[in-house]
Protein backbone atom coordinates (compact mmCIF):
# COMPACT_ATOMS: atom_id res chain seq x y z
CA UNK A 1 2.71 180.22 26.38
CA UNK A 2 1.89 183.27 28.13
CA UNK A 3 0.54 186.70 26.49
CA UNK A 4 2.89 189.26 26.87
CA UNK A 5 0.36 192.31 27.57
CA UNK A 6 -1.01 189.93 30.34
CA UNK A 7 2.73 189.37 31.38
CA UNK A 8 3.26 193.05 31.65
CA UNK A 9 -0.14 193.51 33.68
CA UNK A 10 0.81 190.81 36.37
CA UNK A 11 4.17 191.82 36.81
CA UNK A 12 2.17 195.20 38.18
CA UNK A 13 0.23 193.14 40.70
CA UNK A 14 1.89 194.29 44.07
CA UNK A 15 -0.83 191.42 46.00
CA UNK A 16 0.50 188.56 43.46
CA UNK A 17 4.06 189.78 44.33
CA UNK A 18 3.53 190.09 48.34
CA UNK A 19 2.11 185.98 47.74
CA UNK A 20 5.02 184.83 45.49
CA UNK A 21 2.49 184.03 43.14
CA UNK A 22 4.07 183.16 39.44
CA UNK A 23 2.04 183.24 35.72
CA UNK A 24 2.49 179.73 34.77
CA UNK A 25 0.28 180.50 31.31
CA UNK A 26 -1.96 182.84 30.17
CA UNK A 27 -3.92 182.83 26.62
CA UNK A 28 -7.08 182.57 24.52
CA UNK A 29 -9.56 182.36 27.51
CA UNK A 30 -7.65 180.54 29.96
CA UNK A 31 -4.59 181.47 32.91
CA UNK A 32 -3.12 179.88 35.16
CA UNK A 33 -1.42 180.98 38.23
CA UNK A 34 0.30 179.20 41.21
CA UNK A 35 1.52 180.02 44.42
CA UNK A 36 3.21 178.85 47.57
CA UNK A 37 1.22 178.51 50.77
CA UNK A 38 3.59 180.83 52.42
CA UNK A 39 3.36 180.42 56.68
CA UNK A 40 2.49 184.77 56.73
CA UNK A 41 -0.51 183.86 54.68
CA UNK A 42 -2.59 180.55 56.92
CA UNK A 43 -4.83 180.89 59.32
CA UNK A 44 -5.01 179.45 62.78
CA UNK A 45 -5.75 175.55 61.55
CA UNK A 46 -2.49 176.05 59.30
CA UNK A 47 -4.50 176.21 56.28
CA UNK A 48 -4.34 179.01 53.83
CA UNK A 49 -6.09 181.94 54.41
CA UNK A 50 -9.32 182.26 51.81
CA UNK A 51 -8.36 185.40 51.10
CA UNK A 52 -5.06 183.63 49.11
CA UNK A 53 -7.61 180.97 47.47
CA UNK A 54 -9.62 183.71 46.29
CA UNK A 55 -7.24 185.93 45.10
CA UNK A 56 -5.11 183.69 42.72
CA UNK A 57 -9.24 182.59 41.97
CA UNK A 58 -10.02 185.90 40.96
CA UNK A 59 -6.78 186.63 39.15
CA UNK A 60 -6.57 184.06 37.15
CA UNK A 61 -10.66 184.48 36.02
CA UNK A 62 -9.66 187.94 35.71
CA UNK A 63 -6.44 187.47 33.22
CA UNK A 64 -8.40 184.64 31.04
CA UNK A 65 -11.05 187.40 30.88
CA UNK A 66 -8.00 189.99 29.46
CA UNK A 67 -6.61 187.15 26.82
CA UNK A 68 -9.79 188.08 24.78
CA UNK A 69 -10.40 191.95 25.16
CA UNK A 70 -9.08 194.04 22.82
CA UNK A 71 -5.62 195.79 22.77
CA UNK A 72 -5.60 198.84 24.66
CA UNK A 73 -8.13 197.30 27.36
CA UNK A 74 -7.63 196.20 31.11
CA UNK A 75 -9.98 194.31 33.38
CA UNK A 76 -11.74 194.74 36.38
CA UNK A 77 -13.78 192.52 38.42
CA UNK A 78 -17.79 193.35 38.94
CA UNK A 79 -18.83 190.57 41.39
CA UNK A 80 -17.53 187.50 42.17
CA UNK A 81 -18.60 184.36 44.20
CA UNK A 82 -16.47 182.02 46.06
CA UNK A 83 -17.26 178.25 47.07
CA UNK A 84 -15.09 177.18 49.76
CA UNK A 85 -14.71 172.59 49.45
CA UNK A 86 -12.11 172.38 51.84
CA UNK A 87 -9.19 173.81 53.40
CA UNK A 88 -6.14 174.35 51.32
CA UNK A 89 -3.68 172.88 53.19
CA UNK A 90 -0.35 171.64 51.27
CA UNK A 91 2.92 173.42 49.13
CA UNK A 92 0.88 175.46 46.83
CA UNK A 93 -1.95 176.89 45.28
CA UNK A 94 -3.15 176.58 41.31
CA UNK A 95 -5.56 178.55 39.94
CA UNK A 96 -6.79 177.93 36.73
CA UNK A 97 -9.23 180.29 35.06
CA UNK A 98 -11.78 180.17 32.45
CA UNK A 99 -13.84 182.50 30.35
CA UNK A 100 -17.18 181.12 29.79
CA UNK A 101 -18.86 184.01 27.67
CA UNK A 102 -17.18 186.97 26.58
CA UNK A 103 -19.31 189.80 25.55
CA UNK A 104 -18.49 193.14 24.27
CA UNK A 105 -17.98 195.04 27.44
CA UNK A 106 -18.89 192.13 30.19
CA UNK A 107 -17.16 188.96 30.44
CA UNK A 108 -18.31 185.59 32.34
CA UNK A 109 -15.58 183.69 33.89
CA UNK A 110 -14.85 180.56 36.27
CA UNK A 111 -12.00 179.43 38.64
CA UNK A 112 -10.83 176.30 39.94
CA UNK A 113 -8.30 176.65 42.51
CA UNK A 114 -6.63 173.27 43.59
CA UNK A 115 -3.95 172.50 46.80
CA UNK A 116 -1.02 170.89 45.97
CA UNK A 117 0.89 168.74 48.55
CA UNK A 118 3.42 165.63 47.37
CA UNK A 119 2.32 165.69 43.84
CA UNK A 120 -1.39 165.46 44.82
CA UNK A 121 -4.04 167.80 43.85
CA UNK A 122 -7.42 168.63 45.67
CA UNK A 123 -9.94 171.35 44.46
CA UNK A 124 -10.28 173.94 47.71
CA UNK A 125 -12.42 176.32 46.06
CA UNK A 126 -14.59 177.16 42.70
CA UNK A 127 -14.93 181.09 41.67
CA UNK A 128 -17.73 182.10 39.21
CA UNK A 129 -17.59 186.22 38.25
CA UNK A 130 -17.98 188.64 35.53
CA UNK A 131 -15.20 190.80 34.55
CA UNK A 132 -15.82 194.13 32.96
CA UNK A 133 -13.31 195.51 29.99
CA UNK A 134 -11.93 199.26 31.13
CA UNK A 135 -10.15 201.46 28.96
C-alpha cells in the first residue's frame, strides 16, 4: 500500500530514477524503498558506493516522515547521520524507514538499509535524522 501524494513525490526524484530505485510501500510512518546495486554505482572493492546506502537511507526516513505531514506539505532533510556496518555488497539495496516522533514542524526519523544477495539479508548501514515539513 503506497500513498499516492508520496507516489507522486518519488516519481519526481531524478537521483532515485538515475539508481533504479522503486517505492515498494509507503504509509503511516513507515517506507520502504529498494534498489539494484547497479555496477555505475560501487566503488573500487565492488561494493556499493555509501553514497547509494545513504540515499535510499535518507529517502525512505524522509518519505515515512511525509506519510504523517499534512496535505499540502513536502519534506526536507535538516541533518542526518549515517552508520556504516559493512559493505553492501549483493543484488540490491532495502531501505526501510521509520518515524520515531513527529512534531508539528520537525520530525525524528530512522533507517535501516539492508544488502540483499541470494535471498539473504545483511544490515549495511543505520540512518538517524530529523526531517523538517516545508510548504
Amino acid at each position: 500500500m503506497t500513498d499516492p501524494r508520496i507516489a507522486a513525490s518519488f516519481a519526481q526524484q531524478s537521483m532515485m530514477t538515475s539508481l533504479h530505485a522503486r517505492l515498494v510501500s509507503a504509509h503511516a510512518g513507515r517506507c520502504v524503498i529498494s534498489a539494484p546495486l547497479l555496477p555505475a554505482f560501487r566503488q573500487q572493492h565492488g561494493a556499493a558506493h555509501a553514497a547509494v546506502a545513504f540515499a535510499v537511507g535518507d529517502s525512505a526516513a524522509g518519505y515515512a516522515a511525509l506519510s504523517l505531514m499534512p496535505e499540502g506539505q513536502e519534506v526536507m532533510t535538516v541533518e542526518m547521520k549515517i552508520n556504516l556496518l559493512s559493505p553492501a555488497m549483493g543484488e540490491g539495496l532495502e531501505a526501510v524507514g521509520d518515524v520515531l516522533r513527529a512534531g508539528r514542524r520537525l520530525t525524528v526519523v530512522r533507517a535501516e538499509v539492508v544488502a540483499l544477495q541470494g535471498g539473504a539479508r545483511k544490515t549495511v548501514a543505520l540512518l538517524q535524522g530529523t526531517m523538517i515539513g516545508v510548504s
